[in-house]
C-alpha atoms as a PDB file:
ATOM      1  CA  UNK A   1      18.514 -15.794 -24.982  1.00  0.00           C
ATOM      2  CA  UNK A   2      17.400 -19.544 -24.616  1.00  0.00           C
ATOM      3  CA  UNK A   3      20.340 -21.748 -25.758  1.00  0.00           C
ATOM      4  CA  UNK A   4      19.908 -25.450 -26.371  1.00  0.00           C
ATOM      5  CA  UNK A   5      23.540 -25.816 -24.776  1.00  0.00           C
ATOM      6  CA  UNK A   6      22.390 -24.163 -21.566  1.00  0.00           C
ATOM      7  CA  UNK A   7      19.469 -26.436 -20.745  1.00  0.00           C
ATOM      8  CA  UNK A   8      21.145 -29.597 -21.500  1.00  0.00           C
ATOM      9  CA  UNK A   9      23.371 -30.309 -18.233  1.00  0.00           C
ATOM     10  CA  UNK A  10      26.844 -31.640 -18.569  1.00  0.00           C
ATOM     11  CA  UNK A  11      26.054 -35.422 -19.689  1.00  0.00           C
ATOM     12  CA  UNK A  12      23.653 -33.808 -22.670  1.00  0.00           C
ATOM     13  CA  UNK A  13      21.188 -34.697 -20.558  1.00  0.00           C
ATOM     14  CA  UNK A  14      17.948 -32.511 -19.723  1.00  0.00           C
ATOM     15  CA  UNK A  15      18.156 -31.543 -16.063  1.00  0.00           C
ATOM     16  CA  UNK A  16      15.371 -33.423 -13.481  1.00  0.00           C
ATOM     17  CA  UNK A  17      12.768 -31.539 -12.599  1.00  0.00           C
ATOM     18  CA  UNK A  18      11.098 -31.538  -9.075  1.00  0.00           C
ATOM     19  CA  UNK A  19       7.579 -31.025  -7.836  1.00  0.00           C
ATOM     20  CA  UNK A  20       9.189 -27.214  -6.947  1.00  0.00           C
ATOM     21  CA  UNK A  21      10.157 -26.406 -10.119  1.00  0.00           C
ATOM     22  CA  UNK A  22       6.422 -26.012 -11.044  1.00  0.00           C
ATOM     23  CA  UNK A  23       4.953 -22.290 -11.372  1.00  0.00           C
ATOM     24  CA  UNK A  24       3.184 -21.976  -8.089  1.00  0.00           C
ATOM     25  CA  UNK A  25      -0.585 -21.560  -9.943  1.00  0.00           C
ATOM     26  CA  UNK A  26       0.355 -24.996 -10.860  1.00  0.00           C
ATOM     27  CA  UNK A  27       1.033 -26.351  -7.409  1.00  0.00           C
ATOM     28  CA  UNK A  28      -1.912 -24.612  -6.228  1.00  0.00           C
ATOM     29  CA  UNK A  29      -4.417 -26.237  -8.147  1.00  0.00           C
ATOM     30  CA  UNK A  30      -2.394 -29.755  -7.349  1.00  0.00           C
ATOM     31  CA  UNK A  31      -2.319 -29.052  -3.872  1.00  0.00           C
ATOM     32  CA  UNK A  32      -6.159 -27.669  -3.660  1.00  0.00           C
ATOM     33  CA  UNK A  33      -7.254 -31.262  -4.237  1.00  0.00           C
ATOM     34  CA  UNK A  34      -6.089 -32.308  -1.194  1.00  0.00           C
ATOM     35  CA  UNK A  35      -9.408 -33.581   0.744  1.00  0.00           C
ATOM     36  CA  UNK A  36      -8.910 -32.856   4.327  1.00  0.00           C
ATOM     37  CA  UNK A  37      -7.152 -30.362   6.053  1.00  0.00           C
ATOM     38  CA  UNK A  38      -5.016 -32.526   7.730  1.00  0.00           C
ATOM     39  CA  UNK A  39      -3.512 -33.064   4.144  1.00  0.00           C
ATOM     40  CA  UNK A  40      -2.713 -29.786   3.579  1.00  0.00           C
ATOM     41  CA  UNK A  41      -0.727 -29.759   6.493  1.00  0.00           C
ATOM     42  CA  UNK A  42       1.473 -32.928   5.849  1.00  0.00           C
ATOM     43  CA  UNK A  43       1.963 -30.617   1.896  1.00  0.00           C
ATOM     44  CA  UNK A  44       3.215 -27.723   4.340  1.00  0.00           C
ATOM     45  CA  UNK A  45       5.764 -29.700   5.996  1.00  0.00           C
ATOM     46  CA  UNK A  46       7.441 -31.315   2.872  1.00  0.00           C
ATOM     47  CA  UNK A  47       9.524 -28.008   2.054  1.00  0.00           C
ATOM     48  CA  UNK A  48       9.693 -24.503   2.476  1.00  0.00           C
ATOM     49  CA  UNK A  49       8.137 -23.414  -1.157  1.00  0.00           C
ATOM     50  CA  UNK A  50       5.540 -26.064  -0.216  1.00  0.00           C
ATOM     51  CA  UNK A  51       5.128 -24.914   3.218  1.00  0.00           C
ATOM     52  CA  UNK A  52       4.134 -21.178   1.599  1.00  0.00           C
ATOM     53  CA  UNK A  53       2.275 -22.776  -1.007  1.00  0.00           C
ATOM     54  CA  UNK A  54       0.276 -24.952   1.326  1.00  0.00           C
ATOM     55  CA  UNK A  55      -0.457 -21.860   3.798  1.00  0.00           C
ATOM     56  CA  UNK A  56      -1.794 -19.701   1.278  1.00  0.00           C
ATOM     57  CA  UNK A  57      -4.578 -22.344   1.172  1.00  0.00           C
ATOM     58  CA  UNK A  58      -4.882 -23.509   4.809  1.00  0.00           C
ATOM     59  CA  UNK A  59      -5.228 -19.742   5.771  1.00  0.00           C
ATOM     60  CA  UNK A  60      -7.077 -18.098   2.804  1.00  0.00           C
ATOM     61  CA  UNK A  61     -10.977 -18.862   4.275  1.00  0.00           C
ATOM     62  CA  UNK A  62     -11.079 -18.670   7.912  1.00  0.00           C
ATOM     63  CA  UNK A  63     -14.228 -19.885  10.243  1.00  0.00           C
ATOM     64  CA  UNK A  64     -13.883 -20.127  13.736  1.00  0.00           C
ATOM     65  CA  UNK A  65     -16.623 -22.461  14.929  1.00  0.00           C
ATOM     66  CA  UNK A  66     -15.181 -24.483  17.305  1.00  0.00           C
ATOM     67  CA  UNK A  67     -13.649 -22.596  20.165  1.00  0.00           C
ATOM     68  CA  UNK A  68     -10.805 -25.045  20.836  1.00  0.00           C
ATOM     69  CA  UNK A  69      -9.383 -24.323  17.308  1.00  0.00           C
ATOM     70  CA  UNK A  70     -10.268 -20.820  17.308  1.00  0.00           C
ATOM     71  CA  UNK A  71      -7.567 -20.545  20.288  1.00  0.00           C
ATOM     72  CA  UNK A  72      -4.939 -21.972  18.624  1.00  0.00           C
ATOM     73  CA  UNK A  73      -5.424 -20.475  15.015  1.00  0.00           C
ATOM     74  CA  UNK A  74      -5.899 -17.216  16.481  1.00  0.00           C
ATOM     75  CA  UNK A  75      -2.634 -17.541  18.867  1.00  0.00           C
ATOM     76  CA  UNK A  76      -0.648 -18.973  15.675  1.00  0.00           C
ATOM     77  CA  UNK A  77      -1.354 -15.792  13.685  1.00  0.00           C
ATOM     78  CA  UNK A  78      -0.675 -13.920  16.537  1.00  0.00           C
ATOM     79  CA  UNK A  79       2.756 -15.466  16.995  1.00  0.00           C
ATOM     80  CA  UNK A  80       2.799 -15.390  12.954  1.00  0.00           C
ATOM     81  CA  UNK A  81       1.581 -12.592  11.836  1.00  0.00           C
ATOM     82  CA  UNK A  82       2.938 -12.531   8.608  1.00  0.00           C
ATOM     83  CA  UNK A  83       0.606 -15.545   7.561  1.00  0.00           C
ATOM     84  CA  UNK A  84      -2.419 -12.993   7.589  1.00  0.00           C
ATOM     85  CA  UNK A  85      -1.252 -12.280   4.068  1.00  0.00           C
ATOM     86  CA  UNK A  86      -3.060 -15.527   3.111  1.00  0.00           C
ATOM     87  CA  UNK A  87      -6.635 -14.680   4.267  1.00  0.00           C
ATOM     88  CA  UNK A  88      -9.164 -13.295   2.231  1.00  0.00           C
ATOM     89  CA  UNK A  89     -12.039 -14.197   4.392  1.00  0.00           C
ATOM     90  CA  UNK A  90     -12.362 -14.233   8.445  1.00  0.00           C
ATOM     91  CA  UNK A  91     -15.207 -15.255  10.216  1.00  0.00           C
ATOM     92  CA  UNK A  92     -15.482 -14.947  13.717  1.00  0.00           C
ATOM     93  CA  UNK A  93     -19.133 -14.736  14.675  1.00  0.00           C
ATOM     94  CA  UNK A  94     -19.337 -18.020  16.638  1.00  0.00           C
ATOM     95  CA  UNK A  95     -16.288 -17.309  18.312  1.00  0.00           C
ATOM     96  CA  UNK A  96     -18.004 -16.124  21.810  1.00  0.00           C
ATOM     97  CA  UNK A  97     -16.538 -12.967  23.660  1.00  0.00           C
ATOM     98  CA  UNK A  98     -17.169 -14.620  26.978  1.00  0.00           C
ATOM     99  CA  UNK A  99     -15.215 -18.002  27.369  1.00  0.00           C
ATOM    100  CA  UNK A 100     -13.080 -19.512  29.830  1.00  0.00           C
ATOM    101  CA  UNK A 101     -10.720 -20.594  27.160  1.00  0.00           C
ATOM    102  CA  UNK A 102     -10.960 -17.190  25.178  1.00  0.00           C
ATOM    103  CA  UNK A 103     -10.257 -15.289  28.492  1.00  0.00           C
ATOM    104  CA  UNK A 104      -7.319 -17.332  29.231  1.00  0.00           C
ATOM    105  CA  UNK A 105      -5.488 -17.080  25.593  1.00  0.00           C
ATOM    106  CA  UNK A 106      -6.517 -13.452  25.483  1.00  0.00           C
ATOM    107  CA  UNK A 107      -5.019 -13.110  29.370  1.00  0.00           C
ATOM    108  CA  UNK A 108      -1.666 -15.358  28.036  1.00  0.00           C
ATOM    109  CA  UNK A 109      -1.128 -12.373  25.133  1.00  0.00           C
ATOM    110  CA  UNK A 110      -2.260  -9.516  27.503  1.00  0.00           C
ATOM    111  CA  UNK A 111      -4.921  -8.712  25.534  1.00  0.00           C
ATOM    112  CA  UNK A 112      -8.905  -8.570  26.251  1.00  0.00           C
ATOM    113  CA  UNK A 113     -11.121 -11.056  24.442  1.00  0.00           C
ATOM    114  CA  UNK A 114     -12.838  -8.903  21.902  1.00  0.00           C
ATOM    115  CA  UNK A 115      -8.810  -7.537  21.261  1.00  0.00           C
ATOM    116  CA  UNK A 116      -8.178 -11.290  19.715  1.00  0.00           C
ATOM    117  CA  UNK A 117      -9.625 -11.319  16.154  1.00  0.00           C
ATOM    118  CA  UNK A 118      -8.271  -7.810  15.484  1.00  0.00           C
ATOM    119  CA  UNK A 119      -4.751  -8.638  16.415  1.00  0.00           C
ATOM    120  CA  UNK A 120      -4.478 -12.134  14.680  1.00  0.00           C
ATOM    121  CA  UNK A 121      -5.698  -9.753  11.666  1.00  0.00           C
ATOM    122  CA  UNK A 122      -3.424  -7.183  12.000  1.00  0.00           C
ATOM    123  CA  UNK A 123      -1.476  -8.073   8.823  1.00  0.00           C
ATOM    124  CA  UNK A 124      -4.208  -9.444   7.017  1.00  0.00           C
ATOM    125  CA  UNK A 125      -3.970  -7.145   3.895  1.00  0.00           C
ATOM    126  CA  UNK A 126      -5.881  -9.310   1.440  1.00  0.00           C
ATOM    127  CA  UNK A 127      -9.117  -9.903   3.496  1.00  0.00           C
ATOM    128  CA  UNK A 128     -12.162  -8.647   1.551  1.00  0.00           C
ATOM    129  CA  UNK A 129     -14.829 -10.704   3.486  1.00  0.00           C
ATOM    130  CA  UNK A 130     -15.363 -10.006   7.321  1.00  0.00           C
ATOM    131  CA  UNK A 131     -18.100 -11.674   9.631  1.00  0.00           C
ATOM    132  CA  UNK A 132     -18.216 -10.641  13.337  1.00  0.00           C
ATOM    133  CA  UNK A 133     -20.655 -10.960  16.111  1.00  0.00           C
ATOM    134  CA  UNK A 134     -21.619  -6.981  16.891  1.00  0.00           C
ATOM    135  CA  UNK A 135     -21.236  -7.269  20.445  1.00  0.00           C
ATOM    136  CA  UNK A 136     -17.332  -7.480  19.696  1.00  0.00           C
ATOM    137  CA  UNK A 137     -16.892  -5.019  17.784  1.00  0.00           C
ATOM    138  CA  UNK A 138     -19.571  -2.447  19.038  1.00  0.00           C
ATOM    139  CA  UNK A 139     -17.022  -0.334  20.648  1.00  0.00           C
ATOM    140  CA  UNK A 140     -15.124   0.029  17.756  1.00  0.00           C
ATOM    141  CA  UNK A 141     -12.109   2.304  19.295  1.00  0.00           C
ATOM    142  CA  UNK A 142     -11.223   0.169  22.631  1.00  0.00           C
ATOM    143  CA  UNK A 143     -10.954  -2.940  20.565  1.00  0.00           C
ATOM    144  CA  UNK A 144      -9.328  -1.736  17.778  1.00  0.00           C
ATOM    145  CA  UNK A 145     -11.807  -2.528  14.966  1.00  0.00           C
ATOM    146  CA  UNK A 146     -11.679   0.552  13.927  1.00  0.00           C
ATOM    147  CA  UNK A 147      -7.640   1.097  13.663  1.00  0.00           C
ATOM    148  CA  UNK A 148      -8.000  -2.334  11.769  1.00  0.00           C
ATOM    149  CA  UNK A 149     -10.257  -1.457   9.238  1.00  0.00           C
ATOM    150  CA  UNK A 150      -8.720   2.238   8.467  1.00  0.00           C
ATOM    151  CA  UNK A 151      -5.894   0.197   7.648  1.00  0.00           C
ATOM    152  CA  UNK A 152      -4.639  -1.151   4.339  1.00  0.00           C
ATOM    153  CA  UNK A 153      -7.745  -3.860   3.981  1.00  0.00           C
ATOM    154  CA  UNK A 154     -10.264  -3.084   1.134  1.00  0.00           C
ATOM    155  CA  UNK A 155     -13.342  -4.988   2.580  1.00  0.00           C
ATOM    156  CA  UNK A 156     -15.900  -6.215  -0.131  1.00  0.00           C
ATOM    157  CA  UNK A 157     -18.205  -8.129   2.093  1.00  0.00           C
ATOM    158  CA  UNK A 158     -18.891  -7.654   5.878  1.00  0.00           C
ATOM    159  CA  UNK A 159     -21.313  -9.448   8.224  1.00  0.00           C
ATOM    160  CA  UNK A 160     -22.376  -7.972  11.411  1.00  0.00           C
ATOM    161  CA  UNK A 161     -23.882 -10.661  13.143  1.00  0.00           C
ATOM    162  CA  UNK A 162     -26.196  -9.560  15.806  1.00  0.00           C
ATOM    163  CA  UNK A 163     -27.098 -12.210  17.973  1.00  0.00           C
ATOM    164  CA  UNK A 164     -27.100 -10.578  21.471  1.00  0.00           C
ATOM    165  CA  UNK A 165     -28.799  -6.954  19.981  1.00  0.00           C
ATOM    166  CA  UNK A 166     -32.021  -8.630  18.970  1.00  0.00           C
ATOM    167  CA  UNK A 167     -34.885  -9.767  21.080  1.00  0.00           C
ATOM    168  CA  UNK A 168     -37.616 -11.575  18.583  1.00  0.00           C
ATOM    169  CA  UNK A 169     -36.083 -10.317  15.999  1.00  0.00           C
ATOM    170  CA  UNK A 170     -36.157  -6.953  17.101  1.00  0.00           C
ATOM    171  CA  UNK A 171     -33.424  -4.373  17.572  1.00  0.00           C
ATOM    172  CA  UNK A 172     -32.740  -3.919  21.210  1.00  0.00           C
ATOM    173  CA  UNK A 173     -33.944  -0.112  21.370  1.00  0.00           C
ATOM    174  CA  UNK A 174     -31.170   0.736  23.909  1.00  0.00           C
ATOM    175  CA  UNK A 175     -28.700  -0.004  21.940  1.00  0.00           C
ATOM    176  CA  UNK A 176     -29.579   0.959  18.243  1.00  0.00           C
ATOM    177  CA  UNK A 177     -27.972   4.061  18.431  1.00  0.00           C
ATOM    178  CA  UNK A 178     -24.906   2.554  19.252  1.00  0.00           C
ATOM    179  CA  UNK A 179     -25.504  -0.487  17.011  1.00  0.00           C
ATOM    180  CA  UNK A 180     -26.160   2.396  14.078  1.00  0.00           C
ATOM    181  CA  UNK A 181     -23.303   4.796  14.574  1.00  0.00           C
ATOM    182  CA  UNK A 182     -20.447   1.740  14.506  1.00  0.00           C
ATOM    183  CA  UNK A 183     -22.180   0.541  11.060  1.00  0.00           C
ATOM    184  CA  UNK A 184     -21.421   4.555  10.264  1.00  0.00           C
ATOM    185  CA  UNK A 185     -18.202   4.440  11.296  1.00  0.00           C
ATOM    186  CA  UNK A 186     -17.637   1.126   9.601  1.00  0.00           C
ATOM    187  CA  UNK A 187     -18.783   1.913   6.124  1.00  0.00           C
ATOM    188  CA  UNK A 188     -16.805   5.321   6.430  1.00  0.00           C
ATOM    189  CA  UNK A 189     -13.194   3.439   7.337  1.00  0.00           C
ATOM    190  CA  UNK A 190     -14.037   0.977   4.984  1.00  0.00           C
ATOM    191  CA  UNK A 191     -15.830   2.636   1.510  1.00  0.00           C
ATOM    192  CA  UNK A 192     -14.720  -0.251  -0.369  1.00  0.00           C
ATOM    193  CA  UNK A 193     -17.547  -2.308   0.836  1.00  0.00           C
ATOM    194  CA  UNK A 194     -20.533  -3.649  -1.697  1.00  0.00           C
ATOM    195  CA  UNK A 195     -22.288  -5.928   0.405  1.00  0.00           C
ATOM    196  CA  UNK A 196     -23.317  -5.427   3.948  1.00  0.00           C
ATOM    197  CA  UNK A 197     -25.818  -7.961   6.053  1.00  0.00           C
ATOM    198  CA  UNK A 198     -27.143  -7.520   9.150  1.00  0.00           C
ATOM    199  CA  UNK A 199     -28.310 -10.696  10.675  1.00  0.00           C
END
């Protein structure tokens, strides 16, 4: 029961409140005005509620265009994987499979290249929106799509991007069978999915 005596402190005085004491829907839409990135990492380092705060929006959409910072995100949620509970969407479809700098982080974690995205997603149970290049994930078993998305992820969304199947816009005919039995396998491990594109 809420006592007047209680919330006064000891001088009769209401107690200061801090910027943590806010419910953390209010911090979030505080902290989601932040302009640039680089903002939401100075938020992350003021405390530890604000560091968790902070993370749930630096990690929540995920693109990796630029192959430099692809490296490092992916090795950080590697070493971290418990900040994969912040991502709702990954995209990794201009991350390239062949790269001197993918080979070498995937070499430093003893992994192969196209092993990467699937083990910085590993605890990524919130992710409902997945875009990957096909040639990764093609072999579905040896990479460990597959194990990842039998797992506890309810995909809405997924994007198979197929840049190196087509030629003109066409299907490369030798490998359509395989191209059309990992969508099977896909949509089977995943029945939680509405929207598919092929592109």
């Amino acid at each position: 029961m809420f006592s007047i005596k209680s919330y006064l402190d000891k001088e009769g005085q209401k107690p200061s409140e801090t910027l943590e004491d806010l419910p953390v829907e209010v911090l979030l839409n505080i902290i989601e005005s932040a302009d640039s990135i680089s903002a939401l990492h100075s938020v992350s380092s003021v405390s530890r509620h604000l560091h968790d705060v902070a993370n749930s929006l630096l990690y929540r959409h995920i693109e990796l265009a630029d192959v430099h910072r692809a490296i490092f995100l992916i090795s950080t949620l590697i070493d971290n994987p418990e900040l994969g509970r912040y991502i709702k969407s990954f995209d990794c479809s201009a991350l390239p499979s062949r790269c001197r700098f993918v080979n070498f982080i995937a070499n430093s974690f003893d992994l192969r290249p196209s092993e990467l995205a699937v083990h910085a997603l590993r605890k990524a149970v919130g992710l409902t929106s997945l875009v990957v290049a096909v040639d990764v994930v093609l072999d579905l078993n040896s990479t460990g799509w597959l194990k990842l998305l039998e797992g506890t992820i309810e995909l809405r969304k997924l994007v198979l991007w197929g840049r190196n199947l087509s030629h003109e816009g066409r299907v490369d005919t030798s490998r359509r069978a395989e191209w059309t039995a990992m969508i099977v396998d896909v949509l089977k491990a995943q029945p939680s999915i509405v929207e598919l594109e092929i592109k």
